[in-house]
C-alpha atoms as a PDB file:
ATOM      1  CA  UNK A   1     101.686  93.901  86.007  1.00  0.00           C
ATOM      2  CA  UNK A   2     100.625  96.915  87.870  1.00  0.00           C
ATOM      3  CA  UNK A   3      97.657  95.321  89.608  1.00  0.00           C
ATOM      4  CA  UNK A   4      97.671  97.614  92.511  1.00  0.00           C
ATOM      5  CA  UNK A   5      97.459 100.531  90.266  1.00  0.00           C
ATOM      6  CA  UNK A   6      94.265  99.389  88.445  1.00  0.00           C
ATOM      7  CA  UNK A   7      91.526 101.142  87.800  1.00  0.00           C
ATOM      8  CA  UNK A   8      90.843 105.102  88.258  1.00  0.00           C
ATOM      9  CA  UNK A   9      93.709 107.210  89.856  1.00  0.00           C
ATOM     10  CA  UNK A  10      93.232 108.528  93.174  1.00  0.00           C
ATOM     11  CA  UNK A  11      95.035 111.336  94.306  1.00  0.00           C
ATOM     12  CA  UNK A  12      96.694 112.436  97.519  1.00  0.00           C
ATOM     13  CA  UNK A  13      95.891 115.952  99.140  1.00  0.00           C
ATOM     14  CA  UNK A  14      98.170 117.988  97.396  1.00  0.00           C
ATOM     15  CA  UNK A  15      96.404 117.273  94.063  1.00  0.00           C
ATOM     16  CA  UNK A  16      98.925 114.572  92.561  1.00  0.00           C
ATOM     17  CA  UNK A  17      98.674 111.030  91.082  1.00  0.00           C
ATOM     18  CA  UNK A  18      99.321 108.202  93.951  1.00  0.00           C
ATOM     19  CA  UNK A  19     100.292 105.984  90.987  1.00  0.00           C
ATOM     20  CA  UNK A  20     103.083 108.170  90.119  1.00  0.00           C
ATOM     21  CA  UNK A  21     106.028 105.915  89.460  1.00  0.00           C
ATOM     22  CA  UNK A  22     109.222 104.977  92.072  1.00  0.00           C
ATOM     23  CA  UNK A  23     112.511 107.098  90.298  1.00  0.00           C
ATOM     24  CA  UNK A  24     115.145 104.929  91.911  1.00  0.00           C
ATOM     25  CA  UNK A  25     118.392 106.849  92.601  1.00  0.00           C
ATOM     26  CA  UNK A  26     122.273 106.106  92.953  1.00  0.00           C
ATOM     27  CA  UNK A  27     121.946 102.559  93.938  1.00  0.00           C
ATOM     28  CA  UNK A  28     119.264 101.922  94.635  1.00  0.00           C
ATOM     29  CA  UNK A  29     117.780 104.551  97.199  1.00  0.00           C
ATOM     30  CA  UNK A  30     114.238 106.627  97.050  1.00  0.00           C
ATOM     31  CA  UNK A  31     113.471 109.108  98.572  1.00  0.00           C
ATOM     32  CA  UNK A  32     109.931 108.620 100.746  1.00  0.00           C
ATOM     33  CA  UNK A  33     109.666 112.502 101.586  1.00  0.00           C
ATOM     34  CA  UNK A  34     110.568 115.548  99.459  1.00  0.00           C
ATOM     35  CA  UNK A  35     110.252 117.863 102.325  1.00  0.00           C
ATOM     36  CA  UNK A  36     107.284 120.060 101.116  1.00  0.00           C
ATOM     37  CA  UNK A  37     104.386 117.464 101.284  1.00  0.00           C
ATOM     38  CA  UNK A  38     102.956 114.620 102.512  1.00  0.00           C
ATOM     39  CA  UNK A  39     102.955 112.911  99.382  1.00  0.00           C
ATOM     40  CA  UNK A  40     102.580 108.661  98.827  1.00  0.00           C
ATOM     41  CA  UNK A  41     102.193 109.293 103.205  1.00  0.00           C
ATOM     42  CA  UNK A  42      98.498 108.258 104.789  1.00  0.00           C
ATOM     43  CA  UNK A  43      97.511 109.015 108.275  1.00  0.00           C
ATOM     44  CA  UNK A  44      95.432 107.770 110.493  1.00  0.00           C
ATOM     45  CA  UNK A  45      92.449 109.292 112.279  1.00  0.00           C
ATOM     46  CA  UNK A  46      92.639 111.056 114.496  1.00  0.00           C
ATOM     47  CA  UNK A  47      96.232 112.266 113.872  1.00  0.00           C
ATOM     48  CA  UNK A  48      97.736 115.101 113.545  1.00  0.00           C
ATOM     49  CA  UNK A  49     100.874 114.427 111.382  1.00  0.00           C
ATOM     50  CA  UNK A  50     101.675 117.725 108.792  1.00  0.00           C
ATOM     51  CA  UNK A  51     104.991 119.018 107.195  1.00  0.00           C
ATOM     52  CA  UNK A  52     106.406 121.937 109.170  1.00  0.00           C
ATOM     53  CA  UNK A  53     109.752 123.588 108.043  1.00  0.00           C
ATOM     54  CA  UNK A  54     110.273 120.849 105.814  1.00  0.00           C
ATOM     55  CA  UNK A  55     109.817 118.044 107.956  1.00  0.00           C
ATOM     56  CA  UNK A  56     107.481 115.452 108.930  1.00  0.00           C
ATOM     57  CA  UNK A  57     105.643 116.525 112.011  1.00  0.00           C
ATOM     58  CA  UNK A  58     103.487 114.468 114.394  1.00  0.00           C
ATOM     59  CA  UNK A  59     102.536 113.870 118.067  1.00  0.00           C
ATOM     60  CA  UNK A  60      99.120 111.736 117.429  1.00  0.00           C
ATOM     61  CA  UNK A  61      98.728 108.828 115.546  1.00  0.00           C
ATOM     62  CA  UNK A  62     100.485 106.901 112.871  1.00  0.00           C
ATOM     63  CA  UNK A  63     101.014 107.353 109.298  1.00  0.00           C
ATOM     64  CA  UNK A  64     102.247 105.257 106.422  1.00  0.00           C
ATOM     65  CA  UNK A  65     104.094 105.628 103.259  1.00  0.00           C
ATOM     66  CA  UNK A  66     102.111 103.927 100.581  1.00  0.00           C
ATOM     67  CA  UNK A  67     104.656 101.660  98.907  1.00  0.00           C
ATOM     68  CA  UNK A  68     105.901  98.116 100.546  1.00  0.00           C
ATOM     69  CA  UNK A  69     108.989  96.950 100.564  1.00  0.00           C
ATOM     70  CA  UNK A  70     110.091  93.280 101.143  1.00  0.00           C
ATOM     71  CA  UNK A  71     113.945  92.805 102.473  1.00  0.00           C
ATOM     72  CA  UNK A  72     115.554  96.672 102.621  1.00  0.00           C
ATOM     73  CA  UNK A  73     117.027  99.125 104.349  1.00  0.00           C
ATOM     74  CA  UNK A  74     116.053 102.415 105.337  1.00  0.00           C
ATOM     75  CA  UNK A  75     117.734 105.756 106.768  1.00  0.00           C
ATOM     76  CA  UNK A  76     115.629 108.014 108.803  1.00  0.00           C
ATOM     77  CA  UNK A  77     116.865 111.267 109.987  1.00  0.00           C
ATOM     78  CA  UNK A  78     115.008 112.171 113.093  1.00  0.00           C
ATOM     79  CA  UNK A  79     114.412 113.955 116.390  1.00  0.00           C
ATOM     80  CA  UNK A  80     111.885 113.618 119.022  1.00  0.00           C
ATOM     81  CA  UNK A  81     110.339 110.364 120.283  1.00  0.00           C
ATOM     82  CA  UNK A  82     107.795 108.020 118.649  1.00  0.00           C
ATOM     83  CA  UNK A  83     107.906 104.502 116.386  1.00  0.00           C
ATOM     84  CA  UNK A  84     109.438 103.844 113.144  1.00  0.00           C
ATOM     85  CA  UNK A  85     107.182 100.879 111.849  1.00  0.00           C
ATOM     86  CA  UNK A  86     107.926  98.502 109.529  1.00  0.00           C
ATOM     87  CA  UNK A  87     106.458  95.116 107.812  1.00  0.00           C
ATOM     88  CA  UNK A  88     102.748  96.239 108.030  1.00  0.00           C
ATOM     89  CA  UNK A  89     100.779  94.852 105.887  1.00  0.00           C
ATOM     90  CA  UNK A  90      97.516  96.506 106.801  1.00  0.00           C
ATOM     91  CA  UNK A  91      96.068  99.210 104.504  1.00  0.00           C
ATOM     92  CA  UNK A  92      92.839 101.336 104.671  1.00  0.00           C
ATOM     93  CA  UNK A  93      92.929 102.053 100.722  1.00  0.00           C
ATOM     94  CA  UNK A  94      92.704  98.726 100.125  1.00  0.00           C
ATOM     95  CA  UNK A  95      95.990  98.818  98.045  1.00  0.00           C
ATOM     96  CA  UNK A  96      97.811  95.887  99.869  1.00  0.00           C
ATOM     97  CA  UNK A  97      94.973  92.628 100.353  1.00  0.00           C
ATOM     98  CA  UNK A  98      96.674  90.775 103.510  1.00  0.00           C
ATOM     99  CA  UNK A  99      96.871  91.641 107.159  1.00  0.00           C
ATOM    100  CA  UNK A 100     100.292  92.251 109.011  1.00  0.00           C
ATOM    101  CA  UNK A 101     100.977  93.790 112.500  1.00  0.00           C
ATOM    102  CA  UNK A 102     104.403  94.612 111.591  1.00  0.00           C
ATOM    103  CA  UNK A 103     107.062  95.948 114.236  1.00  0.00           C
ATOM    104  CA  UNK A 104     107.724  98.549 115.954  1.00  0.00           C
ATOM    105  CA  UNK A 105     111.660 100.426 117.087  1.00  0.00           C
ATOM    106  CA  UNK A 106     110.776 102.352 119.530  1.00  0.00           C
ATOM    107  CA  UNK A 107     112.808 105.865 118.991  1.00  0.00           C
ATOM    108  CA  UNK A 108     112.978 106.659 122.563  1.00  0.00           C
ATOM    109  CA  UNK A 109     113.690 103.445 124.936  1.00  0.00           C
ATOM    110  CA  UNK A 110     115.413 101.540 121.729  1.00  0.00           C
ATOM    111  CA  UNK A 111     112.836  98.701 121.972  1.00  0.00           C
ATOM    112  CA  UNK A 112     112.558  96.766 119.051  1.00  0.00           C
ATOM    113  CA  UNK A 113     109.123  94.846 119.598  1.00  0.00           C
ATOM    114  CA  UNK A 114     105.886  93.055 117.446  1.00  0.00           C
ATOM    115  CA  UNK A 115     103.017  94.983 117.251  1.00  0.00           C
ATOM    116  CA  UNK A 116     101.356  93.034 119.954  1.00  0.00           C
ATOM    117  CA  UNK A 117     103.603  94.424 122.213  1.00  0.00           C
ATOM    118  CA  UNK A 118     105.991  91.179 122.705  1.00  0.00           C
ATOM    119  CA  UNK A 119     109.790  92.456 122.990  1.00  0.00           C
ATOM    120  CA  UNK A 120     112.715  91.480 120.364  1.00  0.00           C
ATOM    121  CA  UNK A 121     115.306  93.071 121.557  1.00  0.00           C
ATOM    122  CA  UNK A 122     116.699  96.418 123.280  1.00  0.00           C
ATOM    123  CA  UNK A 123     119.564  98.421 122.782  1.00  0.00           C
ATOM    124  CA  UNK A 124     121.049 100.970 124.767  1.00  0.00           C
ATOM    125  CA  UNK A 125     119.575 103.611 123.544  1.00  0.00           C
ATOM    126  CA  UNK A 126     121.538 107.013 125.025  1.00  0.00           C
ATOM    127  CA  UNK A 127     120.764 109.190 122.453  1.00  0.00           C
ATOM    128  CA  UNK A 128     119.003 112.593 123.329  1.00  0.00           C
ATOM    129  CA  UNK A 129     115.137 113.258 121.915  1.00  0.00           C
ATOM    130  CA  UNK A 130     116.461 117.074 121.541  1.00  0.00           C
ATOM    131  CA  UNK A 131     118.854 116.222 118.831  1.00  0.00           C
ATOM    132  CA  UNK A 132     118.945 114.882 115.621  1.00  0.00           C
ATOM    133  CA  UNK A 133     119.776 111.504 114.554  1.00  0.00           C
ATOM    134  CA  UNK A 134     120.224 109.077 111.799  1.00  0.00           C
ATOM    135  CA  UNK A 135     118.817 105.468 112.032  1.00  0.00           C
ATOM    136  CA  UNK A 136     119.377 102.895 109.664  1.00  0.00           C
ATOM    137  CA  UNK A 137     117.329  99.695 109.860  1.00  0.00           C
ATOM    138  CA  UNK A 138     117.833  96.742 107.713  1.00  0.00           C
ATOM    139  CA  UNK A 139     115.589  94.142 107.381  1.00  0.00           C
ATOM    140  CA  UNK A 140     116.600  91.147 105.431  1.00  0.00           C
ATOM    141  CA  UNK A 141     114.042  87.886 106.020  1.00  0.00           C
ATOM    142  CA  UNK A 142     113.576  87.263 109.643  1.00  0.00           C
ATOM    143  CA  UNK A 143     116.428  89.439 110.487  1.00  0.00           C
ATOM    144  CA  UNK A 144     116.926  92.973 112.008  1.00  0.00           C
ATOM    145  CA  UNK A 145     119.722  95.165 112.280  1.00  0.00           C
ATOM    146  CA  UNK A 146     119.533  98.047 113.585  1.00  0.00           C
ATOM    147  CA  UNK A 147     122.107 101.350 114.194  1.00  0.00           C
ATOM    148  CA  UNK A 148     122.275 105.078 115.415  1.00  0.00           C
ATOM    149  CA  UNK A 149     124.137 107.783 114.457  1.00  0.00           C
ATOM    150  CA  UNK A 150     126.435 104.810 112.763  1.00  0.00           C
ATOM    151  CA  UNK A 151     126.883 102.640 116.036  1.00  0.00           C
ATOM    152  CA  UNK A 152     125.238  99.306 116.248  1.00  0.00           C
ATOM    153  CA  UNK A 153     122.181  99.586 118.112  1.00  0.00           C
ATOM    154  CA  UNK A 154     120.908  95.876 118.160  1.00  0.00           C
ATOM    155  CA  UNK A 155     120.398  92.938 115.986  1.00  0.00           C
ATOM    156  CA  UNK A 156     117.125  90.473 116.105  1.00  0.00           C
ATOM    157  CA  UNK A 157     115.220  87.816 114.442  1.00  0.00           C
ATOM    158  CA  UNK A 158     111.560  87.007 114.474  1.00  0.00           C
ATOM    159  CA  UNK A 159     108.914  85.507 111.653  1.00  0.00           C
ATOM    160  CA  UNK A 160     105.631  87.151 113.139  1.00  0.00           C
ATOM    161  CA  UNK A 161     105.741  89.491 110.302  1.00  0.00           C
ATOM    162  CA  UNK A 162     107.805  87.701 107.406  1.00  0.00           C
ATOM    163  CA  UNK A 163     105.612  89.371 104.469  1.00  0.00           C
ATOM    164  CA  UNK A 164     106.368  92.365 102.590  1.00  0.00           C
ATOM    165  CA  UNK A 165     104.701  95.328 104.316  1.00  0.00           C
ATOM    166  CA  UNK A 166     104.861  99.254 104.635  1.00  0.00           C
ATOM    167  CA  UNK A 167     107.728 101.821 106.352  1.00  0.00           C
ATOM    168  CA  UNK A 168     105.685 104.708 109.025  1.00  0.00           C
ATOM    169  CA  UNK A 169     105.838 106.670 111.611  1.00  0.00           C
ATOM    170  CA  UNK A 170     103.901 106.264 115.388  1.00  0.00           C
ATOM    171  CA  UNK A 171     103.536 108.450 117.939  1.00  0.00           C
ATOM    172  CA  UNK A 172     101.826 108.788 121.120  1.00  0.00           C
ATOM    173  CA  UNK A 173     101.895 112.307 122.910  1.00  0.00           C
ATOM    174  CA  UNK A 174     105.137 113.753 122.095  1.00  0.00           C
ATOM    175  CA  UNK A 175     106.272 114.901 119.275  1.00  0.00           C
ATOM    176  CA  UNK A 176     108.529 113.312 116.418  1.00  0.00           C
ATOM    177  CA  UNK A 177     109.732 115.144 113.748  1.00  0.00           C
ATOM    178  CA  UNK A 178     111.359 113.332 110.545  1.00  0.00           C
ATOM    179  CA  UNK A 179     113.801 115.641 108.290  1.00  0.00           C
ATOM    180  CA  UNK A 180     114.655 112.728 105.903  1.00  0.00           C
ATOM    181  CA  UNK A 181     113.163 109.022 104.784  1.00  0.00           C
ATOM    182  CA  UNK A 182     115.344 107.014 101.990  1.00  0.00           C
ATOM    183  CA  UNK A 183     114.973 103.133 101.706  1.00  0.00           C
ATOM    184  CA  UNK A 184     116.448 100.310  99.024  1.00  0.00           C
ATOM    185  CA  UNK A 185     115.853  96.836  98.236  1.00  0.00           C
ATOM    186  CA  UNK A 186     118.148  94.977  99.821  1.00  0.00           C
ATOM    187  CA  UNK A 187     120.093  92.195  97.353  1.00  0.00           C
ATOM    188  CA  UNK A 188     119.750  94.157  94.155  1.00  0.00           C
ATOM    189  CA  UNK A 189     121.857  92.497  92.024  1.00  0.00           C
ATOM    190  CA  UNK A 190     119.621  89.188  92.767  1.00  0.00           C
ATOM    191  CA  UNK A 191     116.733  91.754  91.265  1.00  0.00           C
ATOM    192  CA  UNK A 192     115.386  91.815  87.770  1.00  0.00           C
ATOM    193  CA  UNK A 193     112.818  94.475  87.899  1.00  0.00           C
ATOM    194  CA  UNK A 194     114.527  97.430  89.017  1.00  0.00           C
ATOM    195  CA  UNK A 195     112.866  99.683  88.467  1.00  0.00           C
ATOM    196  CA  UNK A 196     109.704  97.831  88.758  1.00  0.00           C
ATOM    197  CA  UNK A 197     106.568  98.125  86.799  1.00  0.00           C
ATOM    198  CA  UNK A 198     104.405  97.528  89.991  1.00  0.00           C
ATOM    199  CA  UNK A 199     105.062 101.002  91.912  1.00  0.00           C
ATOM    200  CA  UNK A 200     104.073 100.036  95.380  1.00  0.00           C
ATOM    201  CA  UNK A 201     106.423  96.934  95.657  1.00  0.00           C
ATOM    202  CA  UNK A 202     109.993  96.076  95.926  1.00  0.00           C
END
């Protein structure tokens, strides 16, 4: 039952239907950013996030992709500094009805922390904010893994956050810029519903 997508359509800036559905790809993957818009992404205010050249583009605030995933894994291409955020459950269009803080790996130091602050785990981060880089993050329960550029980057547990919650983007100052955002259930072939009637949920 698509309870989330009840009632009249909203739509996002560039003019199209937030309840469009989830095409998964080869298995398993979507894509969370086609490179021309900001599509199924909200900001916050103030921010300044944008698509520039084909990437996501941001040095205040934070922004969200609109769907929620449970236990996944996601590949981020990026350069710069800022947060990828995960497990947060908050939501200012009243699509998701529970509060989560979430966490937060830090793209700079390599801090993976709640979003109170409180530290998981740190890896030795090394990599250079004037190149690009691919992350891949897997959350499965209370369990992170984390790696860069395909090395190992750190591995964690905590059950602040153990709800499904939303994939985004912090930053504070300088600037991030994402080329690339693809994430996938985690465990599909325990998964009847792919894909799912509900759009926003995995």
């Amino acid at each position: 039952i698509n309870v989330l997508g009840a009632g009249a359509p909203s739509r996002n800036e560039d003019g199209s239907r937030t309840d469009d559905p989830i095409r998964p790809g080869e298995y398993g993957w979507v894509s969370l950013f086609e490179g021309e818009t900001r599509r199924g992404w909200e900001g916050s205010v103030p921010g300044d996030w944008k698509v520039l050249d084909g990437h996501l583009v941001g040095r205040t605030g934070d922004l969200l992709n609109r769907w929620c995933w449970a236990d996944f894994e996601a590949h981020v291409e990026f350069k710069g500094t800022g947060g990828l955020l995960f497990r947060v459950g908050s939501d200012q269009t009243g699509h998701i009805g529970f509060e989560q803080p979430g966490y937060r790996f830090d793209l700079g130091s390599g801090e993976l922390s709640t979003a109170d602050g409180r530290l998981l785990a740190k890896a030795d981060s090394g990599w250079s904010a004037d190149e690009w880089h691919v992350l891949a993050l897997a959350a499965r329960e209370g369990t992170f893994n984390v790696s860069v550029d395909g090395e190992p980057a750190l591995a964690s547990s905590d059950t602040t956050s153990p709800l499904k919650g939303r994939i985004g983007f912090v930053v504070d100052g300088e600037q991030l810029r994402v080329k690339s955002v693809r994430a996938r259930p985690l465990d599909l072939e325990d998964l009847q519903n792919i894909p799912a009637d509900n759009y926003y949920c995995y």
